[in-house]
N, C-alpha and C. Protein backbone atom coordinates (compact mmCIF):
# COMPACT_ATOMS: atom_id res chain seq x y z
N UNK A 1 179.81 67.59 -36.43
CA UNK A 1 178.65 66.91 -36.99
C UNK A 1 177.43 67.80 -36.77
N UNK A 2 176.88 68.09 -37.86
CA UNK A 2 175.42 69.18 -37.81
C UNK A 2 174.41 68.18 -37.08
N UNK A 3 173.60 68.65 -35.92
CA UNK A 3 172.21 67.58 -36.44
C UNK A 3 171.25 68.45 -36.96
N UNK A 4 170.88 67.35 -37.80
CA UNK A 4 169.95 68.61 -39.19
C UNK A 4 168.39 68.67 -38.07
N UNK A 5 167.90 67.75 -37.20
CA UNK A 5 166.72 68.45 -36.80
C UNK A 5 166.89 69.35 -35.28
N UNK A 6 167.70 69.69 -35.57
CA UNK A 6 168.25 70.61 -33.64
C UNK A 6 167.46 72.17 -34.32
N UNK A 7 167.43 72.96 -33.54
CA UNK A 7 166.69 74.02 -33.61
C UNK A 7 166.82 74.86 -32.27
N UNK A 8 168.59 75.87 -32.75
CA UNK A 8 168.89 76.42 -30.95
C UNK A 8 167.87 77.19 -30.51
N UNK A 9 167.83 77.14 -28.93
CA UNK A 9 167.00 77.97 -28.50
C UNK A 9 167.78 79.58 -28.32
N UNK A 10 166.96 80.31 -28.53
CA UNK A 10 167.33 81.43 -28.18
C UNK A 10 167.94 81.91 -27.47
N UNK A 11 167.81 81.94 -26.06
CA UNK A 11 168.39 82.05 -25.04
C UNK A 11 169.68 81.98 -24.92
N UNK A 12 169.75 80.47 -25.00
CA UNK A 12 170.86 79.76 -24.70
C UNK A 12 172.01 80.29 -25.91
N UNK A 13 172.24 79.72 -27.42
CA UNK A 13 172.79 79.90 -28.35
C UNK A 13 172.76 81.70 -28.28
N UNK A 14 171.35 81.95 -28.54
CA UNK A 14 171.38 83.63 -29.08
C UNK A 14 172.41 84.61 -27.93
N UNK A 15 172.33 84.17 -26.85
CA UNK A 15 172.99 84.88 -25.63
C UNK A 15 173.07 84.03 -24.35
N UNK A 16 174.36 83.56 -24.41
CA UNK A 16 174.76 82.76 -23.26
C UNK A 16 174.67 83.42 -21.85
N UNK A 17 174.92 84.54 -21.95
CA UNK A 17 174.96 85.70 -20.59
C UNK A 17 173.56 85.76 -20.32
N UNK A 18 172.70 85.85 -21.16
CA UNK A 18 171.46 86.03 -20.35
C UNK A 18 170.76 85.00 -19.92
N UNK A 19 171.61 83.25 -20.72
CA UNK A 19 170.64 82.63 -20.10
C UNK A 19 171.37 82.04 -18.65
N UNK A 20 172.68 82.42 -18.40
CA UNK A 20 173.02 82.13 -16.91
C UNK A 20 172.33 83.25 -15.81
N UNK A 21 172.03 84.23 -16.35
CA UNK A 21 171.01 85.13 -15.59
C UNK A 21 169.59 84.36 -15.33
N UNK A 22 168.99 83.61 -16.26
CA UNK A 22 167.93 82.72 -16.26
C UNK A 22 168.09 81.65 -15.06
N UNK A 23 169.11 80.85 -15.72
CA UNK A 23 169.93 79.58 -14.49
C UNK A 23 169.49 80.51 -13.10
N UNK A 24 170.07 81.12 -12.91
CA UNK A 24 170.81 81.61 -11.36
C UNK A 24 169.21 82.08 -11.11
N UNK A 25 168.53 83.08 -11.91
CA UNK A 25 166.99 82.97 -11.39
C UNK A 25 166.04 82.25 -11.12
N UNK A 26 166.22 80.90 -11.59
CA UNK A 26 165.37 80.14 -11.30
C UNK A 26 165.51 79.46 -9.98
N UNK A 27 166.10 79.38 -9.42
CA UNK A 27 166.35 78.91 -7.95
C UNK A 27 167.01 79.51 -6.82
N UNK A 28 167.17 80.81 -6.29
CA UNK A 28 168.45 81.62 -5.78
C UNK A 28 168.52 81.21 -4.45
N UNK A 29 167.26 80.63 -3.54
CA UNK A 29 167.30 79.92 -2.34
C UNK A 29 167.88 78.59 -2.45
N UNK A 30 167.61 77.79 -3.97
CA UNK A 30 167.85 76.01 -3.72
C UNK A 30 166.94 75.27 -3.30
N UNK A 31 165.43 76.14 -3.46
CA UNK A 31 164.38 75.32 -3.23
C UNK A 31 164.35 74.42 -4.10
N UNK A 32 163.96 74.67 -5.68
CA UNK A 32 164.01 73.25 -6.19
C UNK A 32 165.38 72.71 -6.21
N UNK A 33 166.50 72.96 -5.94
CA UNK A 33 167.91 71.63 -6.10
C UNK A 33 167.40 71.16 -5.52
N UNK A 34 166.39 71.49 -3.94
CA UNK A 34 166.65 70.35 -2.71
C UNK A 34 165.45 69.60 -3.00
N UNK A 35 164.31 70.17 -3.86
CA UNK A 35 163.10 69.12 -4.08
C UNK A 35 163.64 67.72 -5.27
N UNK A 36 164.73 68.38 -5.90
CA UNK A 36 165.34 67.34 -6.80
C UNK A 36 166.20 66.57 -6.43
N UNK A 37 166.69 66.87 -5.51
CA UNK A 37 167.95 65.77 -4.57
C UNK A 37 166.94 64.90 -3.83
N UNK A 38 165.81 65.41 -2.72
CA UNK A 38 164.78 63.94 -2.50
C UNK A 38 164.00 63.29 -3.69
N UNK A 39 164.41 63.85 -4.50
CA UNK A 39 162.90 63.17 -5.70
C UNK A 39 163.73 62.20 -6.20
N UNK A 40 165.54 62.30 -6.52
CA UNK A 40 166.04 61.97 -7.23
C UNK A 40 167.33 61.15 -6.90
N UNK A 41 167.67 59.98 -6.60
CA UNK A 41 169.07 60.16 -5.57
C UNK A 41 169.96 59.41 -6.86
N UNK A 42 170.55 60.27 -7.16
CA UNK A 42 171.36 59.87 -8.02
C UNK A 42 172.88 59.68 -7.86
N UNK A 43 173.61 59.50 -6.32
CA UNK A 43 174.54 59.36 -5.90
C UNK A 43 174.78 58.04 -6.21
N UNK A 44 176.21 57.99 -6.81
CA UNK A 44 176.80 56.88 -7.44
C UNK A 44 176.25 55.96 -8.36
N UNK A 45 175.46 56.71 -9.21
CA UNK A 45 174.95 56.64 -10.37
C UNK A 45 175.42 56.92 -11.73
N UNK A 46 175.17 56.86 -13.07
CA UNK A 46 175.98 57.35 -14.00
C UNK A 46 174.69 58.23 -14.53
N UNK A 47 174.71 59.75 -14.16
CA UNK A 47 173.71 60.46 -14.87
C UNK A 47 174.01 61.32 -16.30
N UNK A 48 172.78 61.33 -16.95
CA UNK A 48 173.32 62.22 -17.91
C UNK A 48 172.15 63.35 -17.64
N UNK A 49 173.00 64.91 -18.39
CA UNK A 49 172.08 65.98 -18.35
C UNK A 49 171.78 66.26 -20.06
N UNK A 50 170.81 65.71 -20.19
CA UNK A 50 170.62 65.49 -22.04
C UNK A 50 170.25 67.27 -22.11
N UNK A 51 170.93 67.89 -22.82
CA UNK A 51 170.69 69.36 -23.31
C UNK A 51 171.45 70.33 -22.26
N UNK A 52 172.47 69.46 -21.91
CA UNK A 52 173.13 70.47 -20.61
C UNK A 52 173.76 72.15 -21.24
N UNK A 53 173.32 72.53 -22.19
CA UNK A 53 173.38 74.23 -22.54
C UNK A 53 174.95 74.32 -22.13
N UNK A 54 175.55 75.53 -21.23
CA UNK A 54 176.30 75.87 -20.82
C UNK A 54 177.21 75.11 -19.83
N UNK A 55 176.36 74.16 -19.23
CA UNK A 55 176.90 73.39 -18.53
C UNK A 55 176.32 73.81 -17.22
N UNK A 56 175.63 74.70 -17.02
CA UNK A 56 174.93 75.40 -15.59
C UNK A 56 175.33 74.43 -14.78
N UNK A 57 174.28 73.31 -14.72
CA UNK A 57 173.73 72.09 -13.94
C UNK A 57 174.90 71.56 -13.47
N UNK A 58 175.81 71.25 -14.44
CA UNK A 58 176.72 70.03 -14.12
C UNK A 58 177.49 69.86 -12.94
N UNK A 59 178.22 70.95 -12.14
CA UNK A 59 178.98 70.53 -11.33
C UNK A 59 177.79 69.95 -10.00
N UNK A 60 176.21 70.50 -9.84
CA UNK A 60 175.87 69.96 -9.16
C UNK A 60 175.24 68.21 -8.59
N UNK A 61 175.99 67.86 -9.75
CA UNK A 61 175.87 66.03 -9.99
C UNK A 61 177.06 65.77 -9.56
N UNK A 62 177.34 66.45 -8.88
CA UNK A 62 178.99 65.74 -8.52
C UNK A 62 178.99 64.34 -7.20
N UNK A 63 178.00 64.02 -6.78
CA UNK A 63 177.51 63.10 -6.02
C UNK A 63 177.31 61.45 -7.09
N UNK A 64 176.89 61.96 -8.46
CA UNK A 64 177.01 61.02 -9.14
C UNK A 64 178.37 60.24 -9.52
N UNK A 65 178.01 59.03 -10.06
CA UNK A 65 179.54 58.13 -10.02
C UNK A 65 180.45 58.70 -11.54
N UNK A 66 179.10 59.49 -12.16
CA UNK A 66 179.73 59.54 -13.17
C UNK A 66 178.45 60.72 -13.84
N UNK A 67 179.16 61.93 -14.61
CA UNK A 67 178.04 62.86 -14.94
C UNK A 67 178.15 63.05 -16.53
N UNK A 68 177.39 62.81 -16.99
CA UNK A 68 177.78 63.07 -18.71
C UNK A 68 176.90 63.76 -18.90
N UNK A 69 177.06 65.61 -19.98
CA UNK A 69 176.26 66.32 -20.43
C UNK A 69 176.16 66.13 -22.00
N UNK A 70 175.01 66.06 -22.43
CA UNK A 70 174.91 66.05 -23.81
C UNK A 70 174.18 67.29 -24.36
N UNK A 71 174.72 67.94 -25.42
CA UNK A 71 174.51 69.20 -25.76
C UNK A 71 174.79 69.65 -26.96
N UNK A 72 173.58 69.42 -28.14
CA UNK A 72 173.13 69.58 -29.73
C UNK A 72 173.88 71.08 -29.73
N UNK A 73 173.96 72.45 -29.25
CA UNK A 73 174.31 73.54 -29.89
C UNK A 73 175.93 72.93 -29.47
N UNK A 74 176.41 73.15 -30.76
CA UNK A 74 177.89 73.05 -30.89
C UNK A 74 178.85 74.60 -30.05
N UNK A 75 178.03 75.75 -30.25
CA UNK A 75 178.67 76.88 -29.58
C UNK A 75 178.38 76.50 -28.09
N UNK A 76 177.87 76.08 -27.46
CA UNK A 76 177.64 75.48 -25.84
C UNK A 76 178.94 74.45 -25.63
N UNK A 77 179.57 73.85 -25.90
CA UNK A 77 179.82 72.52 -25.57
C UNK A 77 181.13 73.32 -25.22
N UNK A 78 182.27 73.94 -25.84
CA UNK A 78 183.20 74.28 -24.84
C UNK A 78 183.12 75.10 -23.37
N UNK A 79 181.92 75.90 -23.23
CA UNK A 79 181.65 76.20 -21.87
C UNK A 79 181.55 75.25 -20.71
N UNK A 80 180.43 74.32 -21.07
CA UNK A 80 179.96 73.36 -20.45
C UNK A 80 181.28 72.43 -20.13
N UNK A 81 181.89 71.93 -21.25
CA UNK A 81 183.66 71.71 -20.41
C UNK A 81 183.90 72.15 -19.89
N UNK A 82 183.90 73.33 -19.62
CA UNK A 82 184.68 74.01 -18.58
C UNK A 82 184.35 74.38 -17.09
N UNK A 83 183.19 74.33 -17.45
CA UNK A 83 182.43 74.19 -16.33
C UNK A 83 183.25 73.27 -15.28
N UNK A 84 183.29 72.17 -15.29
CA UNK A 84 183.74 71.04 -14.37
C UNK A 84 184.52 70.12 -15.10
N UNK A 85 185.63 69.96 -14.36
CA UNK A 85 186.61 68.54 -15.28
C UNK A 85 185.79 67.52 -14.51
N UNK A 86 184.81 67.54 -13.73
CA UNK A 86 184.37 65.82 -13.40
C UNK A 86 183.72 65.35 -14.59
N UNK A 87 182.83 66.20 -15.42
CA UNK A 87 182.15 66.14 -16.20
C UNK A 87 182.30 65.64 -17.85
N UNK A 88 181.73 64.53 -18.53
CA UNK A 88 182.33 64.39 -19.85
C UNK A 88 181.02 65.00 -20.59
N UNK A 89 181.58 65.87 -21.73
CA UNK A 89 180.25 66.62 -22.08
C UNK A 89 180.26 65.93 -24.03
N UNK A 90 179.63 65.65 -24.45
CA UNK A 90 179.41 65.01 -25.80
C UNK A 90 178.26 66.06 -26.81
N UNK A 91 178.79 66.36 -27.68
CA UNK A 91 177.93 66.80 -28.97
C UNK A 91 177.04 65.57 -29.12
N UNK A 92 175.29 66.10 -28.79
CA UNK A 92 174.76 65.33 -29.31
C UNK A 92 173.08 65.94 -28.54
N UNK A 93 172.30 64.55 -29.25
CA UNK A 93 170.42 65.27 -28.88
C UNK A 93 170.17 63.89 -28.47
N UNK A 94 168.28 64.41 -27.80
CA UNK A 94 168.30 63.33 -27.09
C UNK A 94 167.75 62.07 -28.56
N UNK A 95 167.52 62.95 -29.76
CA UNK A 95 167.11 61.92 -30.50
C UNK A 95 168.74 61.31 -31.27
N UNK A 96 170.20 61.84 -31.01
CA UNK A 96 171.19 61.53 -31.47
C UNK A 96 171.91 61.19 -30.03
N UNK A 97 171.99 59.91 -29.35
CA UNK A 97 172.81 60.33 -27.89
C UNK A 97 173.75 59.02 -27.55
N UNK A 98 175.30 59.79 -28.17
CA UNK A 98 176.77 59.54 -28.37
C UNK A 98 177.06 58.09 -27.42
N UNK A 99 176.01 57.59 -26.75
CA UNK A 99 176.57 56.71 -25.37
C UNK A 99 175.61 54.83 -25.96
N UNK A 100 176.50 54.35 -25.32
CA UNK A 100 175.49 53.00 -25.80
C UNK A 100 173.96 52.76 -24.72
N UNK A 101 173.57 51.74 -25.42
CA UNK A 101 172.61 51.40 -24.72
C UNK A 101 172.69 50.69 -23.54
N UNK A 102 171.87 50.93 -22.29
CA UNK A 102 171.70 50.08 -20.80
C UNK A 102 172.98 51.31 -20.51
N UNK A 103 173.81 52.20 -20.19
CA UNK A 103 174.56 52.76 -20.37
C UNK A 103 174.34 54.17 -19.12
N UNK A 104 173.46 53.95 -18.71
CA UNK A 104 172.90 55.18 -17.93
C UNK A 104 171.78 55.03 -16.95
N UNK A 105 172.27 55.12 -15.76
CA UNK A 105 170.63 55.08 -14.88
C UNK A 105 170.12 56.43 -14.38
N UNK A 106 170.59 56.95 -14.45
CA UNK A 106 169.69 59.09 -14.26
C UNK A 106 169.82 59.60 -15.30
N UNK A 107 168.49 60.01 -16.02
CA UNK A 107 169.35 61.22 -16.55
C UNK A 107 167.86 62.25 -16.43
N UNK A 108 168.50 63.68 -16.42
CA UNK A 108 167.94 64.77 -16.11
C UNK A 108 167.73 65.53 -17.79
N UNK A 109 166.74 66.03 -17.07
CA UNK A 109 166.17 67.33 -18.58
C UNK A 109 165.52 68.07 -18.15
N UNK A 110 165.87 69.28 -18.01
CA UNK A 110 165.39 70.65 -17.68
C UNK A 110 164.85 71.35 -18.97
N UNK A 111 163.19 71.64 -19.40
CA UNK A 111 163.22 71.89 -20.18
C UNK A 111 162.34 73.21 -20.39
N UNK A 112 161.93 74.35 -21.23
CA UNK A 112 160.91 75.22 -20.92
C UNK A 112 160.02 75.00 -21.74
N UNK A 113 158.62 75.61 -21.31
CA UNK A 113 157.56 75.14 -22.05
C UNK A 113 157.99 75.71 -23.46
N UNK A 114 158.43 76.06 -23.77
CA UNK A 114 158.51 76.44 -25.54
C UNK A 114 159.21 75.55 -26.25
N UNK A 115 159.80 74.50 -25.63
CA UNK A 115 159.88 73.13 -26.00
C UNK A 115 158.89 72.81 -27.39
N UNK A 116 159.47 72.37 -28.57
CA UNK A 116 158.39 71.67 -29.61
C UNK A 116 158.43 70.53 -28.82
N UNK A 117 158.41 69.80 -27.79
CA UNK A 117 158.00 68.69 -27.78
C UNK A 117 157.19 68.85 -26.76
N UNK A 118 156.05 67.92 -26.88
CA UNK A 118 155.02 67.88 -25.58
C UNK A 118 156.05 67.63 -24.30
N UNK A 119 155.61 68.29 -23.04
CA UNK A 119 156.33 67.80 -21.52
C UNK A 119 155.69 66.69 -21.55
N UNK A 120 154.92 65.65 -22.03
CA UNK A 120 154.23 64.42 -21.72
C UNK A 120 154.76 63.01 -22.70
N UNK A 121 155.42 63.68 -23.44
CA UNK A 121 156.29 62.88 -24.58
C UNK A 121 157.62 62.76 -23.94
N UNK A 122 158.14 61.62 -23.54
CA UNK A 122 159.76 61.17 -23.31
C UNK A 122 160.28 61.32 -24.34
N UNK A 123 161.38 61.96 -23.67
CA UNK A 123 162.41 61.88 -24.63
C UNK A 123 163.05 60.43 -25.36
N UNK A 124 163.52 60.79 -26.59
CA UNK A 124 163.48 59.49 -27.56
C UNK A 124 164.87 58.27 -27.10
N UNK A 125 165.71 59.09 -26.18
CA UNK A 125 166.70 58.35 -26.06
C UNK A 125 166.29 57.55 -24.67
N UNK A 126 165.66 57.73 -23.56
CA UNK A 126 165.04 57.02 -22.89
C UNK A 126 164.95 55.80 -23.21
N UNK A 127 164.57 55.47 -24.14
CA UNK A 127 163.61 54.09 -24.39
C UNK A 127 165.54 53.28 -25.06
N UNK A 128 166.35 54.09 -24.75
CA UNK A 128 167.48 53.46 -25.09
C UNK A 128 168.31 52.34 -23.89
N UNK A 129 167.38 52.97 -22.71
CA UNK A 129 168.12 53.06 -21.19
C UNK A 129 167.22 52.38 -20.69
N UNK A 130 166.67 51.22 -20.30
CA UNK A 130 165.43 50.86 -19.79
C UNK A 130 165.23 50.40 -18.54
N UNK A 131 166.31 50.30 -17.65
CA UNK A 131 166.59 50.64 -16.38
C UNK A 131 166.94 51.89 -15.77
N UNK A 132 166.69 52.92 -16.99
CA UNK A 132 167.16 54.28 -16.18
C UNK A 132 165.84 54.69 -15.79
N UNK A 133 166.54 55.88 -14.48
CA UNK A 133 165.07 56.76 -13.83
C UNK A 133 165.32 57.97 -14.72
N UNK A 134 164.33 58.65 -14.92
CA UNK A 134 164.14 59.76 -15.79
C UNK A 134 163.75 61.05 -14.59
N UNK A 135 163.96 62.33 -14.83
CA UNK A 135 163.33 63.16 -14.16
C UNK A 135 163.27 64.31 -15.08
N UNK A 136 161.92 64.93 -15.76
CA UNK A 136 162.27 66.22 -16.34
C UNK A 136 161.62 66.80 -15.53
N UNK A 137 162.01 68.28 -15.63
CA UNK A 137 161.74 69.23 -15.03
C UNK A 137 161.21 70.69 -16.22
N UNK A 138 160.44 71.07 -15.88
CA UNK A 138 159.37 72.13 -16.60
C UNK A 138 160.00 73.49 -16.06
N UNK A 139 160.45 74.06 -16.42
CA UNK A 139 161.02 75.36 -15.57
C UNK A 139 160.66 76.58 -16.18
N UNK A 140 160.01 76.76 -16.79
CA UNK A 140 159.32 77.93 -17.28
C UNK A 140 157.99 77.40 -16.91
């Protein structure tokens, strides 16, 4: 299934190798995992990682009851399987997202400022979940 308004990022789609060079740079101590594990306790929770790319992130939700990655570039989504069998990973965006509603209480978004969407604008599937906690993260 195309989604006609997705728009891959570079990085990620254009060169998967460089953006796990990105991943692995952005944190090589675990300073922010560990500012996101107190900000965030998502143990035995059902989280999702809306735009989980490669799947970087995923095995570190393994504390959750349940981790679902959702991920619009169709060339991403068999990595990101593979990443972790805990993990169920779904073709999809946060304005297309494969799961029902009330359906989710974490979900994560790691996003960089070259984002078309404002960092001050929620994401559209949020307002699907209205007991979920949200956490994005700005990483550029």
């Amino acid at each position: 299934m195309a989604l006609h308004d997705f728009v891959p990022a570079a990085n990620q789609g254009g060169d998967p190798a460089v953006y796990e060079i990105e991943n692995e740079a952005i944190d090589p101590q675990g300073t922010l995992w560990e500012a996101l594990r107190r900000a965030a306790d998502w143990r035995h929770k059902v989280l999702v990682d809306l735009g989980c790319g490669s799947g970087y992130w995923l095995p570190k939700y393994s504390e959750s009851e349940k981790t679902i990655g959702i991920e619009p570039d169709e060339r991403l989504l068999e990595a990101a399987r593979a990443r972790t069998r805990r993990a169920h990973v779904y073709h999809g965006s946060a304005e297309h997202i494969p799961l029902a509603d009330s359906s989710v209480e974490w979900s994560m978004h790691a996003s960089p400022t070259s984002s078309p969407r404002s960092p001050s604008t929620p994401q559209p599937g949020w307002r699907r979940w209205p007991e979920c906690c949200a956490l994005e993260v700005d990483l550029w």
